[in-house]
Protein backbone atom coordinates (compact mmCIF):
# COMPACT_ATOMS: atom_id res chain seq x y z
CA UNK A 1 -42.46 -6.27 -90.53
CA UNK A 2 -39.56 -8.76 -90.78
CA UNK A 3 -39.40 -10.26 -94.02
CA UNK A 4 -37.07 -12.91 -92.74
CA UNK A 5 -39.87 -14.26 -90.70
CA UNK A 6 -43.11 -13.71 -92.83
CA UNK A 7 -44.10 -14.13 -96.26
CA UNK A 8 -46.08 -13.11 -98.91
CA UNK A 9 -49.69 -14.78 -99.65
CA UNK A 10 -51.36 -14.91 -103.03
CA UNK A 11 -54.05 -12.74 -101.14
CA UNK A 12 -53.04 -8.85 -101.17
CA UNK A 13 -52.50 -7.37 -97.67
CA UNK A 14 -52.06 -11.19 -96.40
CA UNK A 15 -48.72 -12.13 -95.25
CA UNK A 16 -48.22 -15.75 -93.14
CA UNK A 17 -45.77 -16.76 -90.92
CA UNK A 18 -42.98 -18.76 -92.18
CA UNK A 19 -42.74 -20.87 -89.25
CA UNK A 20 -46.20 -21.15 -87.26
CA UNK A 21 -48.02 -20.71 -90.40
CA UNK A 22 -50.51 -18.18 -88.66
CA UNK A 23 -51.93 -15.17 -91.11
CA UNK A 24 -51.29 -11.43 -90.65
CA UNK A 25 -52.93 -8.91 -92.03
CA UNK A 26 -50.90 -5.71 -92.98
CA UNK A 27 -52.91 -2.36 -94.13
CA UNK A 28 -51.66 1.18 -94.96
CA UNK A 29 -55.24 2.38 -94.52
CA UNK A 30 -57.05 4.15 -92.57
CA UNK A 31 -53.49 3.94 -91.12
CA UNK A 32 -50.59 1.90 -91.06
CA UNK A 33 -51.94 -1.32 -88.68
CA UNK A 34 -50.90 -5.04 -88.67
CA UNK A 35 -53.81 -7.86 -86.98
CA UNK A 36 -52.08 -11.28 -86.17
CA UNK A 37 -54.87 -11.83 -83.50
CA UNK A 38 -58.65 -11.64 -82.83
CA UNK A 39 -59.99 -12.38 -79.51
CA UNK A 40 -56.21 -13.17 -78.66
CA UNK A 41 -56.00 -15.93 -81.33
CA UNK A 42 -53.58 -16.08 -83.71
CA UNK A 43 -55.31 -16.11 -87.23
CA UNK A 44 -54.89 -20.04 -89.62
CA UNK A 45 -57.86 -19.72 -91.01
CA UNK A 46 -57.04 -18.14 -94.70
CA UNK A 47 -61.54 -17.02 -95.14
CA UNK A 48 -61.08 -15.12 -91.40
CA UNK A 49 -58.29 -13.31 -92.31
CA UNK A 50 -59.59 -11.76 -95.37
CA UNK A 51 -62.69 -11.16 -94.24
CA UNK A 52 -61.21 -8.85 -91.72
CA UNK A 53 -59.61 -7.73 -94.27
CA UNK A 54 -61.93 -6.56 -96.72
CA UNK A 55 -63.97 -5.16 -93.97
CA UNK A 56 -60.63 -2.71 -92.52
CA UNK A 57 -60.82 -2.17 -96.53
CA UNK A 58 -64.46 -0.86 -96.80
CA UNK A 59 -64.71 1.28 -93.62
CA UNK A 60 -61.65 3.04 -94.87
CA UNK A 61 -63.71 3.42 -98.41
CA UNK A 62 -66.80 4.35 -96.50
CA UNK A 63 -64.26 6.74 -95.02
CA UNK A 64 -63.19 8.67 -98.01
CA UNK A 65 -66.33 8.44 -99.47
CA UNK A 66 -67.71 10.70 -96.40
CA UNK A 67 -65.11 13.36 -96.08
CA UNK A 68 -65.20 14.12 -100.48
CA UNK A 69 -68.66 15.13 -99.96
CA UNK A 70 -67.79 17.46 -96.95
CA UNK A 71 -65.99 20.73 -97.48
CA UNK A 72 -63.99 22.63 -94.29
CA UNK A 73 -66.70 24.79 -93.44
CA UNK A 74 -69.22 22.11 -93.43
CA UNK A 75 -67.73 20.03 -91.27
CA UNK A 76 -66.20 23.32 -89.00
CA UNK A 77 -69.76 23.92 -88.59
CA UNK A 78 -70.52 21.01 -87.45
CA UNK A 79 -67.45 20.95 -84.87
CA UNK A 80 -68.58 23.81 -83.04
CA UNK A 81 -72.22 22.73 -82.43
CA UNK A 82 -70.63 19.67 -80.95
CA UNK A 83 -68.03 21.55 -78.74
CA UNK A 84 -71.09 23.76 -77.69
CA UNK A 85 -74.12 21.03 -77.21
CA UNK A 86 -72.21 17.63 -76.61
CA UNK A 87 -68.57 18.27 -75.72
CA UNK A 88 -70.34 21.68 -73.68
CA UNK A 89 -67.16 23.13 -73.53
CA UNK A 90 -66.81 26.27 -71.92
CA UNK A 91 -67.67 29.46 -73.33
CA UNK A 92 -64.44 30.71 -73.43
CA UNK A 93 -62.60 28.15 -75.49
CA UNK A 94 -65.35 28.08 -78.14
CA UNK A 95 -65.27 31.64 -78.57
CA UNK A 96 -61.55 31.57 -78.79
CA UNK A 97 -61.92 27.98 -81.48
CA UNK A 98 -64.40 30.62 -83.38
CA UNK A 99 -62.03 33.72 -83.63
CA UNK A 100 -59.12 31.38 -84.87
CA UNK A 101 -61.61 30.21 -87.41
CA UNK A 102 -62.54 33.68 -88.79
CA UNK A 103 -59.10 35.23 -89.02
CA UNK A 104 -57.25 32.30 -89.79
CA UNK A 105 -58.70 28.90 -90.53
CA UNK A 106 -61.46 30.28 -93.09
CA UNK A 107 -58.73 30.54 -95.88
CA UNK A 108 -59.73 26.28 -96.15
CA UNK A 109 -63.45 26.99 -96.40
CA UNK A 110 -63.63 25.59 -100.19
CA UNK A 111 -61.15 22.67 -99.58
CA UNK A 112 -62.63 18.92 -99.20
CA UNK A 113 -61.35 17.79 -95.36
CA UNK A 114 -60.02 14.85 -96.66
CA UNK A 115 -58.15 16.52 -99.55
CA UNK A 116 -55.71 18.15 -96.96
CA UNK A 117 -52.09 16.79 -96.87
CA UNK A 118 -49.39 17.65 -93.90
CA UNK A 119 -47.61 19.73 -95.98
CA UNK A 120 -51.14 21.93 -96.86
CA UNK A 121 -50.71 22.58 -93.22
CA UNK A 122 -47.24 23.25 -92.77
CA UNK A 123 -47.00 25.63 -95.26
CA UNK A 124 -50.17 27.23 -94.03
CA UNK A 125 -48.68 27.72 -90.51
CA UNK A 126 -45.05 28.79 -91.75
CA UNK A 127 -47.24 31.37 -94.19
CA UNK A 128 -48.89 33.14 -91.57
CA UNK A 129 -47.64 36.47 -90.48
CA UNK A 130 -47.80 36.33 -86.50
CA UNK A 131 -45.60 35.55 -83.49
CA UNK A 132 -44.38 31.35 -82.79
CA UNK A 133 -46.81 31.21 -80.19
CA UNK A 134 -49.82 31.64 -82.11
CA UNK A 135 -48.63 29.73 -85.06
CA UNK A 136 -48.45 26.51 -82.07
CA UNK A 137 -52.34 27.80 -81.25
CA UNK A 138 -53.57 27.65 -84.27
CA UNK A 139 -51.91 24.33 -85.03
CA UNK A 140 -53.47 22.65 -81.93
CA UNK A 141 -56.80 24.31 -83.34
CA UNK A 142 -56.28 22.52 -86.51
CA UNK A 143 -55.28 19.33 -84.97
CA UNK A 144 -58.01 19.29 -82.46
CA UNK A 145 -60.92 19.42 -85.19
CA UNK A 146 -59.12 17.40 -87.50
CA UNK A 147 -58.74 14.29 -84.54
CA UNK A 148 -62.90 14.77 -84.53
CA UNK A 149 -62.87 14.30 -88.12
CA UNK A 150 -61.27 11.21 -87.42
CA UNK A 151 -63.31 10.25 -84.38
CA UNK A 152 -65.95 10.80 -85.92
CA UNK A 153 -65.62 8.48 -89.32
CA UNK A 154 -64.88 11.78 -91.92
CA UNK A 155 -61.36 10.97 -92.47
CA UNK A 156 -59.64 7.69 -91.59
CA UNK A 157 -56.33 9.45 -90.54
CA UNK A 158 -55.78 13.44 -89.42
CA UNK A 159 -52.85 14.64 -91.82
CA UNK A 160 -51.49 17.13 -88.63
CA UNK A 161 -50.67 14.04 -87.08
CA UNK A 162 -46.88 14.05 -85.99
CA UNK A 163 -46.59 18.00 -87.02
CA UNK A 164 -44.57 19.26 -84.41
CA UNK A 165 -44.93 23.32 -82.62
CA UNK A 166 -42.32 25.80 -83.42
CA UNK A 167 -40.40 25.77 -80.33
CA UNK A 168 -40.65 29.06 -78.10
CA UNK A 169 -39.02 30.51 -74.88
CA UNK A 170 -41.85 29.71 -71.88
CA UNK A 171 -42.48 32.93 -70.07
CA UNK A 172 -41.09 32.94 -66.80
CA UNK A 173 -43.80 31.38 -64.35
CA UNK A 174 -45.41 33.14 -61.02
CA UNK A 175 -45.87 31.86 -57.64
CA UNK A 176 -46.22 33.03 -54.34
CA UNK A 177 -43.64 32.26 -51.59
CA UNK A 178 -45.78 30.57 -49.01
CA UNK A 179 -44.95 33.58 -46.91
CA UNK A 180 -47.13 35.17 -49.42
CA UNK A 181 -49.72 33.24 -49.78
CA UNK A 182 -49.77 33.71 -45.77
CA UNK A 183 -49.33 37.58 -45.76
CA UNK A 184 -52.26 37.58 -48.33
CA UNK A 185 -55.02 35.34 -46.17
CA UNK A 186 -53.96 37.53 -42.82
CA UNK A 187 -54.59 40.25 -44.59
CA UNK A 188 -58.08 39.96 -45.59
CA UNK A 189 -58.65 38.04 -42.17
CA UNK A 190 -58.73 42.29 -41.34
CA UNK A 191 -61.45 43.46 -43.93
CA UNK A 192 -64.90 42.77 -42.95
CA UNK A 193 -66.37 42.53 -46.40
CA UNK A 194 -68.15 39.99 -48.97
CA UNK A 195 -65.63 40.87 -51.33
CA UNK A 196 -62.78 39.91 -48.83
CA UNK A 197 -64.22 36.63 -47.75
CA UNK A 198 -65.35 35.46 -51.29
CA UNK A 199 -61.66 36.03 -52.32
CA UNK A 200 -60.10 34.67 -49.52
CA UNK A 201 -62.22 31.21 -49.91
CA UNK A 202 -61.94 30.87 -53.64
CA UNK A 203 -58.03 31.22 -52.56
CA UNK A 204 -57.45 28.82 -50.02
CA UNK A 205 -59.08 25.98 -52.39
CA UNK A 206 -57.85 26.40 -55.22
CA UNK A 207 -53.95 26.39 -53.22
CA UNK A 208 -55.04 23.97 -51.47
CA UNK A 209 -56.56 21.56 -54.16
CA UNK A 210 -54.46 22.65 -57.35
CA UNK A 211 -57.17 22.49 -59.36
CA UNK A 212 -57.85 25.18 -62.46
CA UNK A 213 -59.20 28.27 -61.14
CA UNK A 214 -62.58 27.86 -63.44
CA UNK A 215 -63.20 24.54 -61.27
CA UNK A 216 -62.82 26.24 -58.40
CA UNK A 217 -65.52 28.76 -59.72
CA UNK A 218 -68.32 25.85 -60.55
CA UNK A 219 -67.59 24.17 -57.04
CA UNK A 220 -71.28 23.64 -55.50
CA UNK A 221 -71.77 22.41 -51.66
CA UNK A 222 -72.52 18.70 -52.61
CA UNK A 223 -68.98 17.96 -53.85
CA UNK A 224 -67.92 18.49 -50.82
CA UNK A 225 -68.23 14.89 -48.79
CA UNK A 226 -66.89 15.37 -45.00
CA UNK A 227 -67.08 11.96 -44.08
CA UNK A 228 -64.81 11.04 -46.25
CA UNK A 229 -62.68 14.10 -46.76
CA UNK A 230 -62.87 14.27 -50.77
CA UNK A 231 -63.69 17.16 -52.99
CA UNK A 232 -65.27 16.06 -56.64
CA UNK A 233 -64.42 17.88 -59.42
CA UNK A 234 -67.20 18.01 -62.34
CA UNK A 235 -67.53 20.92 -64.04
CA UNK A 236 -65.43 24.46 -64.91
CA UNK A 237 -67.47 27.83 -65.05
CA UNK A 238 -69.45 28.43 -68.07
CA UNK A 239 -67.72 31.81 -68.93
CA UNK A 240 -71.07 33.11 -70.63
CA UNK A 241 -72.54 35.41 -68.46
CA UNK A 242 -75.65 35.65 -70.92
CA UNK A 243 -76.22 32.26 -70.69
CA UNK A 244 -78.59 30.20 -67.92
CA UNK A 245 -76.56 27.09 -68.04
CA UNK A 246 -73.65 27.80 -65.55
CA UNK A 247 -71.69 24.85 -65.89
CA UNK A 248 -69.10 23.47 -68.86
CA UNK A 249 -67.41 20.03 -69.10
CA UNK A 250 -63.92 20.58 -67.54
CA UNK A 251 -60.40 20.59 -69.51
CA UNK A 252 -60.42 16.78 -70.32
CA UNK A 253 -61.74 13.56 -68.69
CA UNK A 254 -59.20 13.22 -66.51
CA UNK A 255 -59.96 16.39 -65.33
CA UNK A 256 -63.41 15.03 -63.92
CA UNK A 257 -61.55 13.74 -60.34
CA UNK A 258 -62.11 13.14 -56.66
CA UNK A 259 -59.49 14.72 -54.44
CA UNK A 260 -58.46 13.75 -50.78
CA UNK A 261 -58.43 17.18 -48.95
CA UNK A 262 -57.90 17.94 -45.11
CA UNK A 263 -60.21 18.21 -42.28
CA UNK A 264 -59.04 21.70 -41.91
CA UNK A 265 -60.94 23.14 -45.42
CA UNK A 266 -63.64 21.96 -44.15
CA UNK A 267 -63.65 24.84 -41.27
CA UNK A 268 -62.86 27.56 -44.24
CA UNK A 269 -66.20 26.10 -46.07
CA UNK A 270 -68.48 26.00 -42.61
CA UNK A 271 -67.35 29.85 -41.87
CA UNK A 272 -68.33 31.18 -45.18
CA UNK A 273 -71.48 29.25 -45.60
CA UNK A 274 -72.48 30.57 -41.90
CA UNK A 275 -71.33 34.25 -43.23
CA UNK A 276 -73.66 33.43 -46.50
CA UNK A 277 -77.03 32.55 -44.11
CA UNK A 278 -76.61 35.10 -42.20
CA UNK A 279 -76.26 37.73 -44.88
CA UNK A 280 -78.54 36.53 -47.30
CA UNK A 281 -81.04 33.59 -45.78
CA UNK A 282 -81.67 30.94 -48.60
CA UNK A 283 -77.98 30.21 -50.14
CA UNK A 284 -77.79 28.87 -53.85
CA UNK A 285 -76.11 25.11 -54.79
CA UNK A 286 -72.93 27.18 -56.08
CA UNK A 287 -70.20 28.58 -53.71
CA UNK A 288 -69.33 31.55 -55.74
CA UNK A 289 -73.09 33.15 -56.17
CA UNK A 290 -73.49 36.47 -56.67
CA UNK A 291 -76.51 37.12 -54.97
CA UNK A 292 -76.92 40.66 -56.29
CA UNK A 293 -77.35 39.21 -59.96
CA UNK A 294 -78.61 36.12 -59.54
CA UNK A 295 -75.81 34.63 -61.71
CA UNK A 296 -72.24 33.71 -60.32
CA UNK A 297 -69.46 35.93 -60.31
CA UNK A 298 -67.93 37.15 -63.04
CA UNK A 299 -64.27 36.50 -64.03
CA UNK A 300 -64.13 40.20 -64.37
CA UNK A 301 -65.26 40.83 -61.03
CA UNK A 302 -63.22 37.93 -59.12
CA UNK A 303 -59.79 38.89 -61.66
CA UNK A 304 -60.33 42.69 -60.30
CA UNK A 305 -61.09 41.96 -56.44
CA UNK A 306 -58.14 39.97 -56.14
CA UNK A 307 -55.68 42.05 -58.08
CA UNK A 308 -56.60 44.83 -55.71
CA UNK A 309 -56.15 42.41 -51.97
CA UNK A 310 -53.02 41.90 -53.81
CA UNK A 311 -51.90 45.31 -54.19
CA UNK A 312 -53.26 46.12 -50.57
CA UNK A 313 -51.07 43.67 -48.68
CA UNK A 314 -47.79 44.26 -50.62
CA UNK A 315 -47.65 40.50 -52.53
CA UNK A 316 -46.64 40.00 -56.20
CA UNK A 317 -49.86 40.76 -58.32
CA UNK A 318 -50.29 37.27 -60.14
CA UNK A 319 -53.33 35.78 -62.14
CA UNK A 320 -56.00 33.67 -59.72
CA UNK A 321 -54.61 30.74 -61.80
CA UNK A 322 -51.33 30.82 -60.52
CA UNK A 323 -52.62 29.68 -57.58
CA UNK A 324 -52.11 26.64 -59.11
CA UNK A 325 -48.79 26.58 -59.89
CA UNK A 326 -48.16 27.69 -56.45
CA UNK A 327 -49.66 24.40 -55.04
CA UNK A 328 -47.37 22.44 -57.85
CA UNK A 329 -44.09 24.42 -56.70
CA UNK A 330 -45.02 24.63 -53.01
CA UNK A 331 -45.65 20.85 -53.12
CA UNK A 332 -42.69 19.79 -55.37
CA UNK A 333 -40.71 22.29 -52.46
CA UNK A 334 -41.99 19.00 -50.13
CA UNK A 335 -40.27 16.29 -52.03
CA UNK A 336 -43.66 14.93 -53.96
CA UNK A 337 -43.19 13.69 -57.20
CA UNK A 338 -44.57 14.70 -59.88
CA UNK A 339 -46.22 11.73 -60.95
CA UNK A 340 -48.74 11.97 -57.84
CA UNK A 341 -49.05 16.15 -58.66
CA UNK A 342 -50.05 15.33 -61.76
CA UNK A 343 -52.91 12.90 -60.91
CA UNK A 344 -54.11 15.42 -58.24
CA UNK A 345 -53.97 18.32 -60.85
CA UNK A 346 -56.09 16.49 -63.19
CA UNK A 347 -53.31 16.40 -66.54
CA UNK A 348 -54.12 14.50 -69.24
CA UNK A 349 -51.16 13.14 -69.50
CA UNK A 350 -47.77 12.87 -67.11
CA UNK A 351 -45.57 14.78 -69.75
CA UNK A 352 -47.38 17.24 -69.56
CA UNK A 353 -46.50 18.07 -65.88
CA UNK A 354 -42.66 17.41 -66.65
CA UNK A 355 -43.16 19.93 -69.37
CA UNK A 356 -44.76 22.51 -67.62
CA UNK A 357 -43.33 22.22 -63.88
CA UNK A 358 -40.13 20.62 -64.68
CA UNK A 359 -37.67 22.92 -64.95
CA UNK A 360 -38.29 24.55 -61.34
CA UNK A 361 -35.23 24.20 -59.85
CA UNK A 362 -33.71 22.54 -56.61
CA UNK A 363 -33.19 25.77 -55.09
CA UNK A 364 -36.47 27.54 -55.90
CA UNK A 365 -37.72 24.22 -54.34
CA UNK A 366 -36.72 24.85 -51.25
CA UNK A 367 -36.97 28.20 -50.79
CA UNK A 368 -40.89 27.29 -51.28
CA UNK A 369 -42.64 26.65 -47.91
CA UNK A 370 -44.80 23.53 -46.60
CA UNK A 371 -47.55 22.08 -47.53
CA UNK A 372 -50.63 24.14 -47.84
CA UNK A 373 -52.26 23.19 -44.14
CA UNK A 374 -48.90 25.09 -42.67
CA UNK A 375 -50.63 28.31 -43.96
CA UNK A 376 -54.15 28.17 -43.59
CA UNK A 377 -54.04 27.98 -39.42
């Protein structure tokens, strides 16, 4: 705050305006903040401003109050029943929140939440004895349940704010060459099999959507509108086969999306449902039903089906989910920017695509083919 222009009041955290005469209130805590305006008003009335004020003031109290009577564990606890019955996150990333927890995280169990500094954490993470890239993991762990702490009034600021990842070489990303991806749907176009078709459907969407390849998995028939050629995005696969509840919130809000698609997917849809009815009668609300178990398919099962298509044809084995990135390169290959990727992608946040997708280069651009309706006809 410029000094020249505001000065002190005989009312602490109260500084006024030399010239307009209007109040502002300056605070350190819950974290560093400055009010000149409620309801877009500038603040002359000296009772207003320190009622806001003292109320900023006791919330933060309130605050502190909380988090001394909470230890780690406590309030760990307590994170993980909201990932898994509010947040319903998916299997998978719970499981993986828990085994950070247990090997790593559990040292804090008798520390007081709000007792932990940045430093407690950077020295915790620099301590560890395991490669960069965990030590970033188990960072964003921290930082993740200490921003609920905050969002959820048991600390009034997370102390791994502004604690930056150790910086690491990115492993060199796959794609197919659209002449891939091509070679690859001809292929099982050949094999008259469940398998085949399952594989070769769960393909073409998620190249042709770029969405993650878990939303792909918890696609049902009704997000599918043909009149008005959008796809809705809801859920990702609940990764725990035990489990009756199929269905976990996806990545992040943004996630949740409705995405223009092409007349043409439509087709792909139509001819597997018809195979579906005429293999097995009734048909289940989910695409990717495994009719055998009652349940949908397992990651397992899908991971090991197309690994083996992908041996068979004689394309570069990759993971299901780099389908995605091959929908990112192919499209970047067609002069889109990334702004408009990112949106249809679902990314939290823009820099986030720069980061990950950036660095492809001009040439490996255009060596990548056209958009995804070139090689689905």
């Amino acid at each position: 705050m410029n000094k020249d222009v505001y000065e002190k009041t005989r009312y602490q955290n109260i500084k006024r305006h030399k010239k307009n005469k209007n109040y502002v209130i300056v605070l350190s805590k819950p974290k560093k903040t400055s009010i000149s305006r409620i309801n877009n008003e500038k603040i002359y009335d000296i009772e207003q401003a320190i009622k806001i004020r003292n109320k900023i003031i006791s919330k933060a109290t309130t605050i502190d109050i909380q988090a001394s009577r909470e230890d780690f564990k406590c309030l760990w606890d307590k994170y993980i029943y909201d990932c898994q019955n509010i947040q319903k996150l998916a299997f998978s990333t719970v499981r993986k929140k828990v085994k950070l927890y247990n090997k790593y995280l559990s040292e804090f169990n008798n520390r007081k939440v709000s007792s932990l500094t940045k430093i407690d954490i950077i020295e915790f993470i620099k301590s560890l004895g395991t490669t960069d890239k965990q030590k970033n993991e188990i960072l964003r762990c921290i930082s993740t349940f200490l921003n609920w702490c905050v969002d959820h009034d048991y600390i009034a600021s997370s102390p791994s704010k502004n604690i930056k990842g150790i910086k690491v070489n990115k492993s060199e990303m796959k794609y197919w060459l659209p002449e891939e991806f091509t070679k690859f749907i001809n292929y099982l176009d050949k094999i008259d099999s469940n398998g085949a078709k399952t594989i070769k459907l769960l393909t073409i969407i998620t190249f042709a959507l770029g969405d993650r390849i878990g939303e792909t998995r918890a696609l049902t028939w009704d997000c599918f509108d043909k009149d008005k050629c959008i796809v809705s995005i809801k859920h990702s696969i609940n990764y725990d086969y035990k489990s009756s509840n199929f269905f976990s919130s996806t990545k992040n809000l943004q996630s949740q999306r409705d995405i223009d698609i092409s007349p043409i997917l439509f087709d792909y849809l139509e001819e597997y449902k018809e195979h579906l009815i005429n293999t097995y009668g009734e048909i289940s609300d989910m695409i990717f039903f495994n009719y055998k178990t009652n349940k949908p398919y397992t990651d397992t099962y899908l991971r090991k089906e197309f690994k083996k298509y992908a041996k068979g044809c004689g394309v570069p084995v990759i993971r299901m989910y780099d389908l995605r990135h091959t929908f990112v390169a192919t499209m970047m290959s067609e002069g889109w920017e990334l702004y408009h990727i990112s949106q249809r992608i679902g990314h939290k946040n823009y820099s986030t695509t720069v980061d990950k997708y950036g660095h492809l280069s001009n040439k490996v651009r255009k060596e990548i083919a056209q958009t995804t309706d070139k090689y689905m006809v």
